[in-house]
PDB file of N, CA and C in Angstrom:
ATOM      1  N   UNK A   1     -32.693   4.951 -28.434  1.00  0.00           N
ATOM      2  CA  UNK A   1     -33.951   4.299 -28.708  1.00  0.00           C
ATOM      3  C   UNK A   1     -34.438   3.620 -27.440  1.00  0.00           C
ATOM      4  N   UNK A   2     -35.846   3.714 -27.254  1.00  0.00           N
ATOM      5  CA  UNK A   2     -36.122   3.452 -25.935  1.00  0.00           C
ATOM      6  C   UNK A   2     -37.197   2.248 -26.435  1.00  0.00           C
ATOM      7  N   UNK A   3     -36.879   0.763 -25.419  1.00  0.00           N
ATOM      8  CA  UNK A   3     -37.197   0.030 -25.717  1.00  0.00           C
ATOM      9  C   UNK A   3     -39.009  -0.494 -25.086  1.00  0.00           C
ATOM     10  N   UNK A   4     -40.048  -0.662 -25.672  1.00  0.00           N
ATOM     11  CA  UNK A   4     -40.954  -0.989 -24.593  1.00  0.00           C
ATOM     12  C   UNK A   4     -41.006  -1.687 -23.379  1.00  0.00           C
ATOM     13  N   UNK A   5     -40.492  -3.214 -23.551  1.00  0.00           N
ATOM     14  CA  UNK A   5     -39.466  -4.345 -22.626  1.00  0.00           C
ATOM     15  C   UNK A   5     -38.357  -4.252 -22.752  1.00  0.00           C
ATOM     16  N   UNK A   6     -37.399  -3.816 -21.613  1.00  0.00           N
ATOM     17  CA  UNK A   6     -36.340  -3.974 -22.046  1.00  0.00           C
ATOM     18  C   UNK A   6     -35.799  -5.402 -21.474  1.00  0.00           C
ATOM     19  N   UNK A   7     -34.637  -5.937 -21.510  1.00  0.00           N
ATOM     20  CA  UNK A   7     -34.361  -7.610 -20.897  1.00  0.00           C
ATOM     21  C   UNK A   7     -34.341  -7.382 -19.255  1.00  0.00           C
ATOM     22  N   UNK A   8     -34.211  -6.334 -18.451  1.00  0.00           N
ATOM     23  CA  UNK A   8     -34.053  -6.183 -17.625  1.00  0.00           C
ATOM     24  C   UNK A   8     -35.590  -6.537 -16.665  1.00  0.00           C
ATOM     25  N   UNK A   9     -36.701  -6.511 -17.782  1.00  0.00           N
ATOM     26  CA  UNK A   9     -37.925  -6.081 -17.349  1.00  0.00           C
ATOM     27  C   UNK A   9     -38.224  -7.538 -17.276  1.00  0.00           C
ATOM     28  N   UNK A  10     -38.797  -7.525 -15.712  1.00  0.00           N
ATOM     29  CA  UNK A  10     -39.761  -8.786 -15.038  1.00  0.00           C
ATOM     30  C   UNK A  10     -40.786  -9.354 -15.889  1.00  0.00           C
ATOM     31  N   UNK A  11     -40.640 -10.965 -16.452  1.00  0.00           N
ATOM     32  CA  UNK A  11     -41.236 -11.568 -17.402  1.00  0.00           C
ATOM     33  C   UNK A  11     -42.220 -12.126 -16.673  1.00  0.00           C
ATOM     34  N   UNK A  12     -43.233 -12.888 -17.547  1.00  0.00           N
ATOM     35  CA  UNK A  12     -44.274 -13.159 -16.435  1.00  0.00           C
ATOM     36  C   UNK A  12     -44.039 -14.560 -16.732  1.00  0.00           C
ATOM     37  N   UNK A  13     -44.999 -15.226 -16.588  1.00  0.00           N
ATOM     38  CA  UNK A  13     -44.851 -17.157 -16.371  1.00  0.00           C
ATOM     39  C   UNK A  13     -44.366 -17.411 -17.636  1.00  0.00           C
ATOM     40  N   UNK A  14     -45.717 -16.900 -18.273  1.00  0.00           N
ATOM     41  CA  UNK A  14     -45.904 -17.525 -19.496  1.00  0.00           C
ATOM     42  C   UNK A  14     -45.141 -17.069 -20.492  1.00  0.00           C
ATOM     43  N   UNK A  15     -44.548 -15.771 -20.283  1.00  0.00           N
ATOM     44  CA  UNK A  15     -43.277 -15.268 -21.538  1.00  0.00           C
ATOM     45  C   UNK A  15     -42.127 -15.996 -20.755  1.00  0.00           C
ATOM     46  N   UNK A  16     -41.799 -16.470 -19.503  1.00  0.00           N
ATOM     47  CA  UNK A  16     -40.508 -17.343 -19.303  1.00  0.00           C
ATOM     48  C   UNK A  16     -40.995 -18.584 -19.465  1.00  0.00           C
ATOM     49  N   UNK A  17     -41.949 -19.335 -19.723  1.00  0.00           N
ATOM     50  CA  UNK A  17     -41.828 -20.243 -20.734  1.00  0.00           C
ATOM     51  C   UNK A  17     -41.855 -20.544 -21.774  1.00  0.00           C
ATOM     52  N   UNK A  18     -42.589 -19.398 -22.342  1.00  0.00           N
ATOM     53  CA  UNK A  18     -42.541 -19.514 -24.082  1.00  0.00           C
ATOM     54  C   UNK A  18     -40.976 -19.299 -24.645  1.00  0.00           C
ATOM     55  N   UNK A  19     -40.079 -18.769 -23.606  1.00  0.00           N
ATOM     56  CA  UNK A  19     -38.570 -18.440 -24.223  1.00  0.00           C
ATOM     57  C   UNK A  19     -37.900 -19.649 -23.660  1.00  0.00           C
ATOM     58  N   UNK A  20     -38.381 -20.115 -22.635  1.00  0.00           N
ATOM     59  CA  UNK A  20     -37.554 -21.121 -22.071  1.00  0.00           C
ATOM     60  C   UNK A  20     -37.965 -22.350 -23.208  1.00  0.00           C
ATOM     61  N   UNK A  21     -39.167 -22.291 -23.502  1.00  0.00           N
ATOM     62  CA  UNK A  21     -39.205 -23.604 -24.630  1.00  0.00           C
ATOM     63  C   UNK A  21     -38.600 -23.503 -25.901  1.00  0.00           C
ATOM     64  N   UNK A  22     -38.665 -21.830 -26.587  1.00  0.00           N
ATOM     65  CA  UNK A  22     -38.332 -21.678 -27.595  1.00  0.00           C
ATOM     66  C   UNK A  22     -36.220 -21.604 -27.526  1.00  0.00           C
ATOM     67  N   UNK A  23     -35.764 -21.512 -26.284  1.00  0.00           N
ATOM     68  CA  UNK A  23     -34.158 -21.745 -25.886  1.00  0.00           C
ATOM     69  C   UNK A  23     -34.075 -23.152 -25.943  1.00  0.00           C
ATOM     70  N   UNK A  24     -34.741 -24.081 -26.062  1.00  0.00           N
ATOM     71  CA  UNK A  24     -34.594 -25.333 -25.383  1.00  0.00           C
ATOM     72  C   UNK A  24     -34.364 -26.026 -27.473  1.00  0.00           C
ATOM     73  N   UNK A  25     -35.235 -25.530 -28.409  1.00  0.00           N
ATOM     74  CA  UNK A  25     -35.413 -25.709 -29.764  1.00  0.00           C
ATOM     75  C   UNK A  25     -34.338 -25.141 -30.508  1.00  0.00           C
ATOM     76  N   UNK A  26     -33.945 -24.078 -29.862  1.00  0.00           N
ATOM     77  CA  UNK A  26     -33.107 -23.364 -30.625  1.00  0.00           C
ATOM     78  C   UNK A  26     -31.633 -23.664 -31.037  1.00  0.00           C
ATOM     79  N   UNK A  27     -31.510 -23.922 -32.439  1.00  0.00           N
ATOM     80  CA  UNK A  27     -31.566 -23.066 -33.461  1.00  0.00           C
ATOM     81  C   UNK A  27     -32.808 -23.218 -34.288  1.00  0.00           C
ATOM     82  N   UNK A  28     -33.401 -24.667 -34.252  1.00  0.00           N
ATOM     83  CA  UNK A  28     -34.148 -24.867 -34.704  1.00  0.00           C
ATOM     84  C   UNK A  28     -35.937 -23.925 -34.598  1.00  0.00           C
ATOM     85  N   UNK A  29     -36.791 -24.115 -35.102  1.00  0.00           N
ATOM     86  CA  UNK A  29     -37.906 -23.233 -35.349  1.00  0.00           C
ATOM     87  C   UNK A  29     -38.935 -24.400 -34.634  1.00  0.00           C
ATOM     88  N   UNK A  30     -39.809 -23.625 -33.643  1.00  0.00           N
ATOM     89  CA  UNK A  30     -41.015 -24.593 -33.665  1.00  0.00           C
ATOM     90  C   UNK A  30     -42.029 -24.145 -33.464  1.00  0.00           C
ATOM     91  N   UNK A  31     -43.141 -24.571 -33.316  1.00  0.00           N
ATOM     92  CA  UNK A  31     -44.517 -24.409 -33.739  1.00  0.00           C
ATOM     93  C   UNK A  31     -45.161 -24.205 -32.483  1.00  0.00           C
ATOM     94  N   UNK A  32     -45.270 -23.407 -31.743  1.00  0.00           N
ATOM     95  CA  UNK A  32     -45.946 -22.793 -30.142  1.00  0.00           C
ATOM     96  C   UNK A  32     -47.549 -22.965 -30.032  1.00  0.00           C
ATOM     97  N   UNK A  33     -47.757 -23.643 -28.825  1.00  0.00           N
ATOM     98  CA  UNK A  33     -49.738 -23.546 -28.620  1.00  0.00           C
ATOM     99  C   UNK A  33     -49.481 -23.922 -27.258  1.00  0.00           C
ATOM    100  N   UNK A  34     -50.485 -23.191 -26.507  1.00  0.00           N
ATOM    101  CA  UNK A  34     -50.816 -23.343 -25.437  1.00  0.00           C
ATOM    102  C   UNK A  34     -50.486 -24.423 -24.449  1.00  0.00           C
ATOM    103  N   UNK A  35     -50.933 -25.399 -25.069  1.00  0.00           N
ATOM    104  CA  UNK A  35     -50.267 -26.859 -24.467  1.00  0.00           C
ATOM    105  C   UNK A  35     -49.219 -27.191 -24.536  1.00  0.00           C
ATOM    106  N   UNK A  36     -47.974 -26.754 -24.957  1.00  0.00           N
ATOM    107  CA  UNK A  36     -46.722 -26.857 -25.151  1.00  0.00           C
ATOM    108  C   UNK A  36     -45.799 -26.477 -23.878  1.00  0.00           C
ATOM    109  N   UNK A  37     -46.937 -25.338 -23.052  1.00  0.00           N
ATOM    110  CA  UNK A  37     -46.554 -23.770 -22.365  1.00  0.00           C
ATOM    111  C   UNK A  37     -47.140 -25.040 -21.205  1.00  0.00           C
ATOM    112  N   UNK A  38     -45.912 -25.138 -19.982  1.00  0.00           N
ATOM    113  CA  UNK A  38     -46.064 -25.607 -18.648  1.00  0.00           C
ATOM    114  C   UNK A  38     -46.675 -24.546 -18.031  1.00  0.00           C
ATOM    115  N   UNK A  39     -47.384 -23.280 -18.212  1.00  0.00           N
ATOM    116  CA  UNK A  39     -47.764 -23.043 -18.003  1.00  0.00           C
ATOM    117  C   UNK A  39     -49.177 -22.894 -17.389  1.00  0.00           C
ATOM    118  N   UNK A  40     -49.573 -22.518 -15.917  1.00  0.00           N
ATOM    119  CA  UNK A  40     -51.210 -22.619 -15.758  1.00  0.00           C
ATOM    120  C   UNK A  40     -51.467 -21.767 -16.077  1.00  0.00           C
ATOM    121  N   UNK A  41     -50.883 -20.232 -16.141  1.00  0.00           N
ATOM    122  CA  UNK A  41     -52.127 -19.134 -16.454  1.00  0.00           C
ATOM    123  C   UNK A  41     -52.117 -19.478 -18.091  1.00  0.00           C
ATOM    124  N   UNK A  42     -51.534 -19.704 -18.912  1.00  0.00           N
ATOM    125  CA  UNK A  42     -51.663 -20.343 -20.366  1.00  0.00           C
ATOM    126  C   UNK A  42     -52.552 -21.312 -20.874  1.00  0.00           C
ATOM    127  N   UNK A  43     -52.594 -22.364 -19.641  1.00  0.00           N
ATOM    128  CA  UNK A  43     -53.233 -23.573 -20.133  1.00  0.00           C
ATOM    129  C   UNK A  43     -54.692 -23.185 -19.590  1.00  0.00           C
ATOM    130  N   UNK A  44     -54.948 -22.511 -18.758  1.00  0.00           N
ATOM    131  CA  UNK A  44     -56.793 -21.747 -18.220  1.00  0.00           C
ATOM    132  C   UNK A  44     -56.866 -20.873 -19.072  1.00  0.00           C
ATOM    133  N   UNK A  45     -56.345 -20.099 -20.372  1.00  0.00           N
ATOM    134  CA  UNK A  45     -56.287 -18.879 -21.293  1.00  0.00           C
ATOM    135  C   UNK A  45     -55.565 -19.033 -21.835  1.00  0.00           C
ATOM    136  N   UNK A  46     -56.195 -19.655 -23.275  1.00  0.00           N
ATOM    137  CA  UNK A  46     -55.333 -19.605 -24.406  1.00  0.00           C
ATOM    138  C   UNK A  46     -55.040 -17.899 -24.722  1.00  0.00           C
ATOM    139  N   UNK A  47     -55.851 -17.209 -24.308  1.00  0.00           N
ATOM    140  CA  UNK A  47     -55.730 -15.540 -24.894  1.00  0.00           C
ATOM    141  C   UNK A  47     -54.676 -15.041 -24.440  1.00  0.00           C
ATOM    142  N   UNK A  48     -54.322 -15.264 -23.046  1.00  0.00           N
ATOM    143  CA  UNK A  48     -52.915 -14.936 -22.436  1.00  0.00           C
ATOM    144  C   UNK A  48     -51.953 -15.221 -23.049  1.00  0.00           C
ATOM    145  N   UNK A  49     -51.935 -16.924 -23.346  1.00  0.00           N
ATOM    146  CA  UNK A  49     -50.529 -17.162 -24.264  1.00  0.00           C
ATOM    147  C   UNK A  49     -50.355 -16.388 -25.613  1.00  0.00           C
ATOM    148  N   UNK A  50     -51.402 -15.990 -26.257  1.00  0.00           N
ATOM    149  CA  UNK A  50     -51.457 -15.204 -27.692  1.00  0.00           C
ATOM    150  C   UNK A  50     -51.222 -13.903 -27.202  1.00  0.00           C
ATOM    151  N   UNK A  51     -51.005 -13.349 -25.900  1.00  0.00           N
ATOM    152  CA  UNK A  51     -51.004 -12.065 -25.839  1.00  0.00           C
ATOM    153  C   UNK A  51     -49.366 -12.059 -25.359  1.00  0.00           C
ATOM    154  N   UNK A  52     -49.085 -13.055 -24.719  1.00  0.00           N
ATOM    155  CA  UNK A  52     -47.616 -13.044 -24.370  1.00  0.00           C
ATOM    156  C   UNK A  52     -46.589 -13.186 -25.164  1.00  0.00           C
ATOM    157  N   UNK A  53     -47.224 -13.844 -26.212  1.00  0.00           N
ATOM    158  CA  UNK A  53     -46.135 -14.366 -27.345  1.00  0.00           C
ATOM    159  C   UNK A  53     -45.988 -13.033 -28.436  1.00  0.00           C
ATOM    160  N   UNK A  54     -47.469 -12.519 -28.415  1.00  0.00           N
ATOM    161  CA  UNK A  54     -47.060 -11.312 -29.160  1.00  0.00           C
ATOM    162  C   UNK A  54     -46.388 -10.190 -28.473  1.00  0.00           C
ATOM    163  N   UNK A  55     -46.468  -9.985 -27.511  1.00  0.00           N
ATOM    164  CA  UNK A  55     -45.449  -9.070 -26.922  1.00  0.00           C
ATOM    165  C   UNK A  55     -44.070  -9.280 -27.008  1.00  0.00           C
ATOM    166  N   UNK A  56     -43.991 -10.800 -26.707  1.00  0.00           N
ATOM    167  CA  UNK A  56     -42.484 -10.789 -27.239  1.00  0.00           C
ATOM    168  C   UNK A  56     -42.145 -10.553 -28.407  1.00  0.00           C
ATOM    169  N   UNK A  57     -42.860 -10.952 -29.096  1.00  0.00           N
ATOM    170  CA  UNK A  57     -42.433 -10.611 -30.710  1.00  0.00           C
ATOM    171  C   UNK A  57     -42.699  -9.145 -30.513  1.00  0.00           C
ATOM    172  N   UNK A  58     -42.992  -8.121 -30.510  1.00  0.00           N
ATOM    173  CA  UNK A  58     -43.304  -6.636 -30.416  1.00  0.00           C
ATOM    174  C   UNK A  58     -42.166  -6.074 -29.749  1.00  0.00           C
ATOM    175  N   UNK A  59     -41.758  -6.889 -28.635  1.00  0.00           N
ATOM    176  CA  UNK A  59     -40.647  -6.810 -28.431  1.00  0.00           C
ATOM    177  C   UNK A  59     -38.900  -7.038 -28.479  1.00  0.00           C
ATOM    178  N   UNK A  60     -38.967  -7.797 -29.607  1.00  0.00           N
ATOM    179  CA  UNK A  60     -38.049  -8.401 -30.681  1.00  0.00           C
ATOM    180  C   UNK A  60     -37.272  -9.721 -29.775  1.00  0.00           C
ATOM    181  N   UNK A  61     -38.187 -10.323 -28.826  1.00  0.00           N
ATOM    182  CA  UNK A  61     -37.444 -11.725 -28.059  1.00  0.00           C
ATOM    183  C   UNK A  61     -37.757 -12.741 -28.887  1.00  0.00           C
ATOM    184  N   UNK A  62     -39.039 -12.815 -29.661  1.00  0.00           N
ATOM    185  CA  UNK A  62     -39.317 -14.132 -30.504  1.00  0.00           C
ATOM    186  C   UNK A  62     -39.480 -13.183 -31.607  1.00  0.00           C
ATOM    187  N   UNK A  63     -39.150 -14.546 -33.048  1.00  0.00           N
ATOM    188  CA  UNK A  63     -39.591 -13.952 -34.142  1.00  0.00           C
ATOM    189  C   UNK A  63     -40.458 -15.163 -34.607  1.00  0.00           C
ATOM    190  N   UNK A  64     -41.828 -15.009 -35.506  1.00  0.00           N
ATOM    191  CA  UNK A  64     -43.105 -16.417 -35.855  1.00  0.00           C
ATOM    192  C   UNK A  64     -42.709 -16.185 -37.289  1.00  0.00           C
ATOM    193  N   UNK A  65     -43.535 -17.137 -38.156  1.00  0.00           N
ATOM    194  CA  UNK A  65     -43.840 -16.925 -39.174  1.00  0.00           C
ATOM    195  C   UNK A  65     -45.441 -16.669 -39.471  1.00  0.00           C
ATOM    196  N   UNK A  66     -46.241 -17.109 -38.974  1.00  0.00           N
ATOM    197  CA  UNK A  66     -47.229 -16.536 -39.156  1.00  0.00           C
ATOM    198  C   UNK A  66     -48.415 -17.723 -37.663  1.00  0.00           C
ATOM    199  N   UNK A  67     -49.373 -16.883 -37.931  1.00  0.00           N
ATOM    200  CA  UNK A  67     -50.634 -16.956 -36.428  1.00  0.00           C
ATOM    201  C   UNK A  67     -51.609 -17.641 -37.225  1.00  0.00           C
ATOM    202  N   UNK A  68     -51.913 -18.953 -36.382  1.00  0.00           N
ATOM    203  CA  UNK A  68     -53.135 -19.601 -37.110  1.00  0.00           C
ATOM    204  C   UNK A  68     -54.151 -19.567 -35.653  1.00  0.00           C
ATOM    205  N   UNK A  69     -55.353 -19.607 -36.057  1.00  0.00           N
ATOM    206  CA  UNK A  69     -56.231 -19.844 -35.016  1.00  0.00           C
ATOM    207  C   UNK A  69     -57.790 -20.908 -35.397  1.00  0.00           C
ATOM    208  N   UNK A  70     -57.933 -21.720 -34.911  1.00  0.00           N
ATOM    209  CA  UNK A  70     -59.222 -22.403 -35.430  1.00  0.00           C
ATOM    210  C   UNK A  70     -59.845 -22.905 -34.238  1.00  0.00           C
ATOM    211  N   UNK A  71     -61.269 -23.245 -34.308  1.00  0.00           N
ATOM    212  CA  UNK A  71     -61.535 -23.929 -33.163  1.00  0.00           C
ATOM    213  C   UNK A  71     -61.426 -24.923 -32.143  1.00  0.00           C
ATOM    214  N   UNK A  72     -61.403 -26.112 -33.400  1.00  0.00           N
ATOM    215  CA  UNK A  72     -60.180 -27.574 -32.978  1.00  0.00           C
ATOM    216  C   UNK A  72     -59.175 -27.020 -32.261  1.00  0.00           C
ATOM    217  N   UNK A  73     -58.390 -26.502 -33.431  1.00  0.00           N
ATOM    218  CA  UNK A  73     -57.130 -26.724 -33.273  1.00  0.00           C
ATOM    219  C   UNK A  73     -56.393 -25.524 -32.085  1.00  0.00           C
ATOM    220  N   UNK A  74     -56.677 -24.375 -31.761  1.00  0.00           N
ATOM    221  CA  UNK A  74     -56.866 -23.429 -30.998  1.00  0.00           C
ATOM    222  C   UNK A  74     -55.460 -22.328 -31.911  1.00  0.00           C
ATOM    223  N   UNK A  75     -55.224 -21.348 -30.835  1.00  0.00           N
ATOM    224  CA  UNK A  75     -53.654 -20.784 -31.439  1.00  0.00           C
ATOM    225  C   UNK A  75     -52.811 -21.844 -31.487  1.00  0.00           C
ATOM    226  N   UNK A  76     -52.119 -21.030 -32.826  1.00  0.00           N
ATOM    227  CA  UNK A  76     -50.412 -21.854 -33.089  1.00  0.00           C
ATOM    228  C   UNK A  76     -49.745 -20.694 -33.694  1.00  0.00           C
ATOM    229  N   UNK A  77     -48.431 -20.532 -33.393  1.00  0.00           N
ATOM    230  CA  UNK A  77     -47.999 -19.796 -33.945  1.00  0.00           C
ATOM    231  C   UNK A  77     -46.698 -20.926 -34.326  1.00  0.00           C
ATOM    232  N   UNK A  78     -46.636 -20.131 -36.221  1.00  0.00           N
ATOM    233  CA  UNK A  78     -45.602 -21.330 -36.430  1.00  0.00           C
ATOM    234  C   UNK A  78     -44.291 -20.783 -36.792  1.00  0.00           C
ATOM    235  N   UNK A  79     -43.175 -21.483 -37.173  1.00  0.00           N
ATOM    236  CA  UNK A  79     -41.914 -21.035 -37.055  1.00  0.00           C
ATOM    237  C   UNK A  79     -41.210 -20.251 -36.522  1.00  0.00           C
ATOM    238  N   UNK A  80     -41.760 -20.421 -34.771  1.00  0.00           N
ATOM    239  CA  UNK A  80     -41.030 -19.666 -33.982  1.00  0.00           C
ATOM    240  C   UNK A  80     -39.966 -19.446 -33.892  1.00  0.00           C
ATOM    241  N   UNK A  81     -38.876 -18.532 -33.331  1.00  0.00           N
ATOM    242  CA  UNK A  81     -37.567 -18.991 -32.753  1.00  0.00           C
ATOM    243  C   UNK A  81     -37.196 -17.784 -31.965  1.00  0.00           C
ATOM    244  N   UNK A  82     -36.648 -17.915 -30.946  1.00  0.00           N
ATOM    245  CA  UNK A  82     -35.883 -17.150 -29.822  1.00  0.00           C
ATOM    246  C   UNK A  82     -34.853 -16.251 -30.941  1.00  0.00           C
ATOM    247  N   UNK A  83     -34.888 -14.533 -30.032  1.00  0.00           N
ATOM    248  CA  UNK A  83     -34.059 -14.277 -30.774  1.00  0.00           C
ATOM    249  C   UNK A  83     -32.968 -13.790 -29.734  1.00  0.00           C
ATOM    250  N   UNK A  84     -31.570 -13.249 -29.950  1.00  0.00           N
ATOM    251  CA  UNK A  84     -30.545 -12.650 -28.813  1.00  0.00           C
ATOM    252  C   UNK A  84     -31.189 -11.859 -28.006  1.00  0.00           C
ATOM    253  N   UNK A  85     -32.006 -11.238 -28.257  1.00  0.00           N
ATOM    254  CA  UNK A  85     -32.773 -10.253 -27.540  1.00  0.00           C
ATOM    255  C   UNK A  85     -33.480 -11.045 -26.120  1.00  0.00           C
ATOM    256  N   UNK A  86     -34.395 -12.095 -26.858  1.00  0.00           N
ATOM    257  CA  UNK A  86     -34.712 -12.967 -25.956  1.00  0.00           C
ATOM    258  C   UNK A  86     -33.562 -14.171 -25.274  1.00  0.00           C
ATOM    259  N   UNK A  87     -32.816 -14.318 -25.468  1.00  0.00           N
ATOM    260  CA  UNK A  87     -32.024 -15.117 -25.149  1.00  0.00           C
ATOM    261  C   UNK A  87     -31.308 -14.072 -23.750  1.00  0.00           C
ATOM    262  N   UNK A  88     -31.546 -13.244 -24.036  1.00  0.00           N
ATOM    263  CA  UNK A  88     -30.910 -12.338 -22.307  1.00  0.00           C
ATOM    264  C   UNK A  88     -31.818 -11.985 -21.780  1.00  0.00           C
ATOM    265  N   UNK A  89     -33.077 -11.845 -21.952  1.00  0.00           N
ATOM    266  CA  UNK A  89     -34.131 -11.809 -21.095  1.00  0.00           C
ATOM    267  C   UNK A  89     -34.462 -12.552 -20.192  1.00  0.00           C
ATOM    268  N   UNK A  90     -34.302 -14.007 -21.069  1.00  0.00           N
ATOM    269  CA  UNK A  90     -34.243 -15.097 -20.421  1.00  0.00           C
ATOM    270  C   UNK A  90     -33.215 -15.263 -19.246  1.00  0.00           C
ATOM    271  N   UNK A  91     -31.757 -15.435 -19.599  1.00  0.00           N
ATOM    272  CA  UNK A  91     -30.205 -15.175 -18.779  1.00  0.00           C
ATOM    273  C   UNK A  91     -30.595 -14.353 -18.019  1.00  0.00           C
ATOM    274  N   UNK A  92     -31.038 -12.882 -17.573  1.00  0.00           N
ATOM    275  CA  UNK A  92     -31.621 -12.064 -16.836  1.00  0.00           C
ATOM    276  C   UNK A  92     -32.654 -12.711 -15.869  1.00  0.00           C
ATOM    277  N   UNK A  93     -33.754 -13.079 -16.448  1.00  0.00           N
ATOM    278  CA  UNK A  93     -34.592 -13.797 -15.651  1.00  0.00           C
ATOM    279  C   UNK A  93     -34.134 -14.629 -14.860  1.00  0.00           C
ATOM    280  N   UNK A  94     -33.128 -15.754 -15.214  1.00  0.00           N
ATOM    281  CA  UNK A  94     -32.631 -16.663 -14.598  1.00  0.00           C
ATOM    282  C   UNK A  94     -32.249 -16.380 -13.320  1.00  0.00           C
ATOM    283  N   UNK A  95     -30.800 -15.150 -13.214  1.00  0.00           N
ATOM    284  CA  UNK A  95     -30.401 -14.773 -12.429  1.00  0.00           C
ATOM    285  C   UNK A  95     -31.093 -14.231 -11.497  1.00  0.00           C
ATOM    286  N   UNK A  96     -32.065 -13.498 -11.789  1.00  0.00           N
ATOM    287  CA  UNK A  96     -33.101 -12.580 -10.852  1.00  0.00           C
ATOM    288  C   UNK A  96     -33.279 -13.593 -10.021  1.00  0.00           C
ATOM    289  N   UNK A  97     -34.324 -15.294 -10.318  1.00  0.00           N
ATOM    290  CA  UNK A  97     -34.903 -16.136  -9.884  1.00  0.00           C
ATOM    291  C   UNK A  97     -34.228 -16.696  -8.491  1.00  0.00           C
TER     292      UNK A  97
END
């Protein structure tokens, strides 16, 4: 089975912080938005962070419970959590760095 990302594959800012925050929670589940993400290309584009987070999930590193979006309130995705998959992407990343 051939994977789209595999862990080996160069993460960008904002997917090594969305795993680095969601490693930092884990076991526990938390609730992801833009502002959470030390991220700058995240925090100038909320669309980036919604596009990064779903890739990871597409790519089985995070798993959500479900995507809210409103104007106030912007994206959230809630009951995140890192999964093993992501947890060596991350370990990978590290080492590369």
């Amino acid at each position: 089975m051939t994977f789209a990302y595999s862990p080996e594959a160069t993460l960008s800012e904002t997917e090594r912080y969305v795993l680095g925050s969601l490693n930092q929670t884990w076991p526990s589940a938390a609730t992801m938005t833009p502002d959470m993400i030390e991220s700058h290309e995240a925090a100038d584009n909320p669309a980036l962070f919604v596009d990064a987070v779903q890739t990871l999930s597409d790519n089985g590193m995070i798993l959500y419970e479900a995507f809210l979006t409103g104007h106030i309130s912007g994206p959230r995705f809630l009951d995140t959590m890192i999964t093993a998959r992501g947890k060596a992407a991350l370990q990978s990343s590290d080492v590369d760095a």
